[in-house]
PDB file of N, CA and C in Angstrom:
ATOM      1  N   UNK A   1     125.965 135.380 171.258  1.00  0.00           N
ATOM      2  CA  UNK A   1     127.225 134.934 170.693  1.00  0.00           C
ATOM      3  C   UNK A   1     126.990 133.618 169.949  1.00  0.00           C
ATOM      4  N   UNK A   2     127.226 133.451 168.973  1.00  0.00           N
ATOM      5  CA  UNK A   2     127.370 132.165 167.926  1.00  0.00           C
ATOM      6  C   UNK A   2     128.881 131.948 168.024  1.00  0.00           C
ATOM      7  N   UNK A   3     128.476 130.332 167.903  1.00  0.00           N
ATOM      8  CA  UNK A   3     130.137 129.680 168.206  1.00  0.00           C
ATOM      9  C   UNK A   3     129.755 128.404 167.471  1.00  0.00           C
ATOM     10  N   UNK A   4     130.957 127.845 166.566  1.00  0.00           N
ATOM     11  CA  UNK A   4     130.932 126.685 165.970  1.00  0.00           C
ATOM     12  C   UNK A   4     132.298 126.380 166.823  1.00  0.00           C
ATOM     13  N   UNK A   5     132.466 124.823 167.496  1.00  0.00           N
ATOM     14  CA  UNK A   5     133.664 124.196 167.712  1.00  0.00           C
ATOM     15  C   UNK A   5     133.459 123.025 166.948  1.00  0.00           C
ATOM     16  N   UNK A   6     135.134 123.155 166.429  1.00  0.00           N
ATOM     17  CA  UNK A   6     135.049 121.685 165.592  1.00  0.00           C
ATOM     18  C   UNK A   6     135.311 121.054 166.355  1.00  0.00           C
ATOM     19  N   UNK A   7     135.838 120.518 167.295  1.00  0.00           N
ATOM     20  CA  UNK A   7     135.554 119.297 168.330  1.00  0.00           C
ATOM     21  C   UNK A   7     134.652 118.378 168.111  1.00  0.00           C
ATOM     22  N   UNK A   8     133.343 119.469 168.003  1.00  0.00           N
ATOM     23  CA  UNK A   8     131.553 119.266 168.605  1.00  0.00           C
ATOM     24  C   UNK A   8     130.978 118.474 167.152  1.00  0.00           C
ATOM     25  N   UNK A   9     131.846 118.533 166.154  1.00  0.00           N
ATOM     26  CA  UNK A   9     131.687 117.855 164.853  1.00  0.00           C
ATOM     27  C   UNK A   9     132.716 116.394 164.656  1.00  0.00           C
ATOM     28  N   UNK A  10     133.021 116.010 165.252  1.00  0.00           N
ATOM     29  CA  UNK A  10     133.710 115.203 165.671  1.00  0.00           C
ATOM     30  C   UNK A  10     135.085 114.570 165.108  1.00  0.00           C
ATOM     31  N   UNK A  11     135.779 115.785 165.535  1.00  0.00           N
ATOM     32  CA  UNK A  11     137.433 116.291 164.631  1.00  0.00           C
ATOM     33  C   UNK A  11     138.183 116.762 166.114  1.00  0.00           C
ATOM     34  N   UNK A  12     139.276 115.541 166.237  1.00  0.00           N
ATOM     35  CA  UNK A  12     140.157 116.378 167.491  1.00  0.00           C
ATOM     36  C   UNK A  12     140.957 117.517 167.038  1.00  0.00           C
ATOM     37  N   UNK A  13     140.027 118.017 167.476  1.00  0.00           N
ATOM     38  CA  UNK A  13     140.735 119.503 166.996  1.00  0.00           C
ATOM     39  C   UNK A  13     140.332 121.010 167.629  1.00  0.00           C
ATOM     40  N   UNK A  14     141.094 121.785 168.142  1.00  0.00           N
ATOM     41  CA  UNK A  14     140.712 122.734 169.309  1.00  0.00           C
ATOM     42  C   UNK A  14     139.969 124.155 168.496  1.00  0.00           C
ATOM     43  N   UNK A  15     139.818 123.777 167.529  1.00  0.00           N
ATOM     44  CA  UNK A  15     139.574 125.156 166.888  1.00  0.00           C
ATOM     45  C   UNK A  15     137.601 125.528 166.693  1.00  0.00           C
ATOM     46  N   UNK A  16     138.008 126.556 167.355  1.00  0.00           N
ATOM     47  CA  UNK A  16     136.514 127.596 167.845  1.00  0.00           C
ATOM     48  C   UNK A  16     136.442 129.251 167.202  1.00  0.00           C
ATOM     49  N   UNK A  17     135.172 128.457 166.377  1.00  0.00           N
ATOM     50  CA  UNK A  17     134.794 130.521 165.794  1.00  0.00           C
ATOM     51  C   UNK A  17     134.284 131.186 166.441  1.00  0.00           C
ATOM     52  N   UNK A  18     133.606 131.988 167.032  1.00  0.00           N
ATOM     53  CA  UNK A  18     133.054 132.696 167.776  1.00  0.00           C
ATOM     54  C   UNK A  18     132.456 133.969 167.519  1.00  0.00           C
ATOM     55  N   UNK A  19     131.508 134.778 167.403  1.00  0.00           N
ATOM     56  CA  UNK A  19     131.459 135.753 167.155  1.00  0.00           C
ATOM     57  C   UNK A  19     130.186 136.457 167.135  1.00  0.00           C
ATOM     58  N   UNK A  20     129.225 137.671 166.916  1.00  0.00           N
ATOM     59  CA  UNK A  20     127.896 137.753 167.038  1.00  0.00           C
ATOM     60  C   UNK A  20     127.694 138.227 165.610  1.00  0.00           C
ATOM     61  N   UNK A  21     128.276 137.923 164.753  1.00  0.00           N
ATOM     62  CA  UNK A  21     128.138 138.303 163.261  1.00  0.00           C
ATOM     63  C   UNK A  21     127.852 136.600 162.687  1.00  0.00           C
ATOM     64  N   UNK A  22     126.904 135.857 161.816  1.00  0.00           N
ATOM     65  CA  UNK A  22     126.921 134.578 161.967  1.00  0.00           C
ATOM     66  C   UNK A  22     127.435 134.553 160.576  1.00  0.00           C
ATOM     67  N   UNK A  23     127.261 135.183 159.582  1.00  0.00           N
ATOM     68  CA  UNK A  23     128.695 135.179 158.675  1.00  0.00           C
ATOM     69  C   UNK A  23     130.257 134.918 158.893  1.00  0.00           C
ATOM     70  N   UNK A  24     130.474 135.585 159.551  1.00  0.00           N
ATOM     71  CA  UNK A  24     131.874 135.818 160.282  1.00  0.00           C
ATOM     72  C   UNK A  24     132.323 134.456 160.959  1.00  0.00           C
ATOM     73  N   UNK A  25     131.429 133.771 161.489  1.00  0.00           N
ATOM     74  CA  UNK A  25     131.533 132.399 162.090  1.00  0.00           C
ATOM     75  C   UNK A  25     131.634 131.551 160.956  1.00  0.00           C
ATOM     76  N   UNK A  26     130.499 131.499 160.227  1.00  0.00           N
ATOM     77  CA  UNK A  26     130.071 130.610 159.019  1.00  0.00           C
ATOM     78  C   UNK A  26     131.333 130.349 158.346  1.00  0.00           C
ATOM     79  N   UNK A  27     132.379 131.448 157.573  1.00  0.00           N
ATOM     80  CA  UNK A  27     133.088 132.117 156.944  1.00  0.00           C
ATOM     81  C   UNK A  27     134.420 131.271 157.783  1.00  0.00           C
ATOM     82  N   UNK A  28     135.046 131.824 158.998  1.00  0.00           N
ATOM     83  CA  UNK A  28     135.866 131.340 159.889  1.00  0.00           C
ATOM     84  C   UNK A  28     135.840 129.847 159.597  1.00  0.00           C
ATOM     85  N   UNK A  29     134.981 128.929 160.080  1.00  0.00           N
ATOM     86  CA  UNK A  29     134.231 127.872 160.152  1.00  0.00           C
ATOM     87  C   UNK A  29     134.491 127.109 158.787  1.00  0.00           C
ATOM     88  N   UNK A  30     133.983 127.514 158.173  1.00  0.00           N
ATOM     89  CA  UNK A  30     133.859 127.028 156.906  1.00  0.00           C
ATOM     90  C   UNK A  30     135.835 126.764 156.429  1.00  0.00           C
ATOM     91  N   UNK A  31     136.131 128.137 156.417  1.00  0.00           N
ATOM     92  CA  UNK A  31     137.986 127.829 156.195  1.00  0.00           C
ATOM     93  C   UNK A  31     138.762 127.338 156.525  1.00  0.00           C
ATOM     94  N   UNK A  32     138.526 126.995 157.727  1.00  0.00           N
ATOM     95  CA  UNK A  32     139.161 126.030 158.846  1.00  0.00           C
ATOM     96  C   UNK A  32     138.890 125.061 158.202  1.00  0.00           C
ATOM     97  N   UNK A  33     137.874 124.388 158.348  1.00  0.00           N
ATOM     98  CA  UNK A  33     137.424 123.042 157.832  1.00  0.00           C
ATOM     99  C   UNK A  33     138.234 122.651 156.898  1.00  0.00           C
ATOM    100  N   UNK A  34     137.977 123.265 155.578  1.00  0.00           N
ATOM    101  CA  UNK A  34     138.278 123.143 154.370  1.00  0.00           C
ATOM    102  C   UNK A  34     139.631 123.508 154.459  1.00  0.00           C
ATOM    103  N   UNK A  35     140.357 123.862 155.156  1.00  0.00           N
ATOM    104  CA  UNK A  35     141.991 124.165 154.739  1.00  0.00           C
ATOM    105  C   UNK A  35     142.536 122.675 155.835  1.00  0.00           C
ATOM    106  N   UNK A  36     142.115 122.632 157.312  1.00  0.00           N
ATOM    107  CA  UNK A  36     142.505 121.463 158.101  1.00  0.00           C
ATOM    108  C   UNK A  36     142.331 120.386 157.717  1.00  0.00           C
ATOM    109  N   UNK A  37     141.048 119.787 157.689  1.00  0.00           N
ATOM    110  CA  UNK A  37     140.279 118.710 157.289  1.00  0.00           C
ATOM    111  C   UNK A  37     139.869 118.669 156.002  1.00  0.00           C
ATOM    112  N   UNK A  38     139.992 118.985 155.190  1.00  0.00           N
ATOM    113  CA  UNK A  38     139.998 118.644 153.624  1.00  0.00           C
ATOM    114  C   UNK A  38     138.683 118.620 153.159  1.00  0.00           C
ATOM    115  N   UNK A  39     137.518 119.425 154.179  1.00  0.00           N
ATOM    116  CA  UNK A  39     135.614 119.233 154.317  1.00  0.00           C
ATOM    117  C   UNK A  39     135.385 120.458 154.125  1.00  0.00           C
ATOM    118  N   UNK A  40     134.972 120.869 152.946  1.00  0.00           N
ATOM    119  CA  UNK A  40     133.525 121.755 152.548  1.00  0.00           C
ATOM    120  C   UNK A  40     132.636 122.008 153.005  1.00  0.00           C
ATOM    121  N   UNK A  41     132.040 122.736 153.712  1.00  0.00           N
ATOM    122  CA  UNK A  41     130.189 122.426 153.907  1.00  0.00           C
ATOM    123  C   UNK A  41     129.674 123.961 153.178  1.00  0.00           C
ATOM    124  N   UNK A  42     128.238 123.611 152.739  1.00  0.00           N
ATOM    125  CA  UNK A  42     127.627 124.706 152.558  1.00  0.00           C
ATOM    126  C   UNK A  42     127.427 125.399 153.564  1.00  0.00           C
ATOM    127  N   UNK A  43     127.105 126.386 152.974  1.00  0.00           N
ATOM    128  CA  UNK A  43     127.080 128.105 153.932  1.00  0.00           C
ATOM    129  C   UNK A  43     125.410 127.203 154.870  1.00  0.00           C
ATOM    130  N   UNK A  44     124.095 126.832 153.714  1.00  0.00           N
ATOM    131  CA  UNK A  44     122.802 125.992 154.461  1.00  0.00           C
ATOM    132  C   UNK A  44     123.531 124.755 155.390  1.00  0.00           C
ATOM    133  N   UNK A  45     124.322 124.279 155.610  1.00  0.00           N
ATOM    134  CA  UNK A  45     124.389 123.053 156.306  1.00  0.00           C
ATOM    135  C   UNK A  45     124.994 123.705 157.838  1.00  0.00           C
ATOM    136  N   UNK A  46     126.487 124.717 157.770  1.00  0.00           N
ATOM    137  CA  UNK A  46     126.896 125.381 158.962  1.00  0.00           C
ATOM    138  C   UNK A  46     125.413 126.458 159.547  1.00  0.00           C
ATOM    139  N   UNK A  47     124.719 126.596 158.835  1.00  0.00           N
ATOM    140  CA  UNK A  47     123.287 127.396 159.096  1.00  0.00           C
ATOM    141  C   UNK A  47     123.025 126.537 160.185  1.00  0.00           C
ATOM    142  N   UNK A  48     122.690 125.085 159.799  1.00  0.00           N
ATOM    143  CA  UNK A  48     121.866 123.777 160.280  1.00  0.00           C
ATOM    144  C   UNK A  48     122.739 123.876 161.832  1.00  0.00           C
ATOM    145  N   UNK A  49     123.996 123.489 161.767  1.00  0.00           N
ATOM    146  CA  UNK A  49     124.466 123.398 162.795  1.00  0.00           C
ATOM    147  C   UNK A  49     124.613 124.671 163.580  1.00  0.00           C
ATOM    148  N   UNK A  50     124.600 125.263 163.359  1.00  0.00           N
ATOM    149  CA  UNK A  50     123.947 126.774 164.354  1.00  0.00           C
ATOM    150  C   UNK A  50     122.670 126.467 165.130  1.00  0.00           C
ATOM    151  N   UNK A  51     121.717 126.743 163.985  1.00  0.00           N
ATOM    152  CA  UNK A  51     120.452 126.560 164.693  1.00  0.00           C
ATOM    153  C   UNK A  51     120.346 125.438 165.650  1.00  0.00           C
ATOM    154  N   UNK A  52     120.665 123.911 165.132  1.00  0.00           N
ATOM    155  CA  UNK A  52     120.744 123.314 165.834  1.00  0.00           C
ATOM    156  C   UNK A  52     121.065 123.191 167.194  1.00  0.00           C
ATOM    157  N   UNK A  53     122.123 123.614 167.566  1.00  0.00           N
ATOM    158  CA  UNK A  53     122.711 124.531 169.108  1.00  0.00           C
ATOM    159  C   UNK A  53     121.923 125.310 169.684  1.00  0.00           C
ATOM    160  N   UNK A  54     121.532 125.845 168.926  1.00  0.00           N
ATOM    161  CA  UNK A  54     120.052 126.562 169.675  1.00  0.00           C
ATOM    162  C   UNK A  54     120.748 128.035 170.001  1.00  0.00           C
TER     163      UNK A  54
END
């Protein structure tokens, strides 16, 4: 399971993608951001923070 929480990016904010498709997260992830918080990231940077998590 791949999961981005924006919390964990440091935004009070409860919102969690989840999913075993890492598009689908990326995608989720990415819209949230950019519609809540007014932040873009590339599709390579939400990559980064995946892997990163391990």
């Amino acid at each position: 399971m791949i999961k981005l929480v924006c919390r964990d990016y440091g935004f009070d904010c409860d919102f969690v993608s989840s999913a075993n498709d890492v598009e689908k997260v990326i995608t989720e992830y990415n819209t949230h951001s950019t519609e809540e918080h007014g932040i873009e990231y590339s599709k390579e940077a939400l990559m980064q923070f995946i892997i990163r998590k391990g």
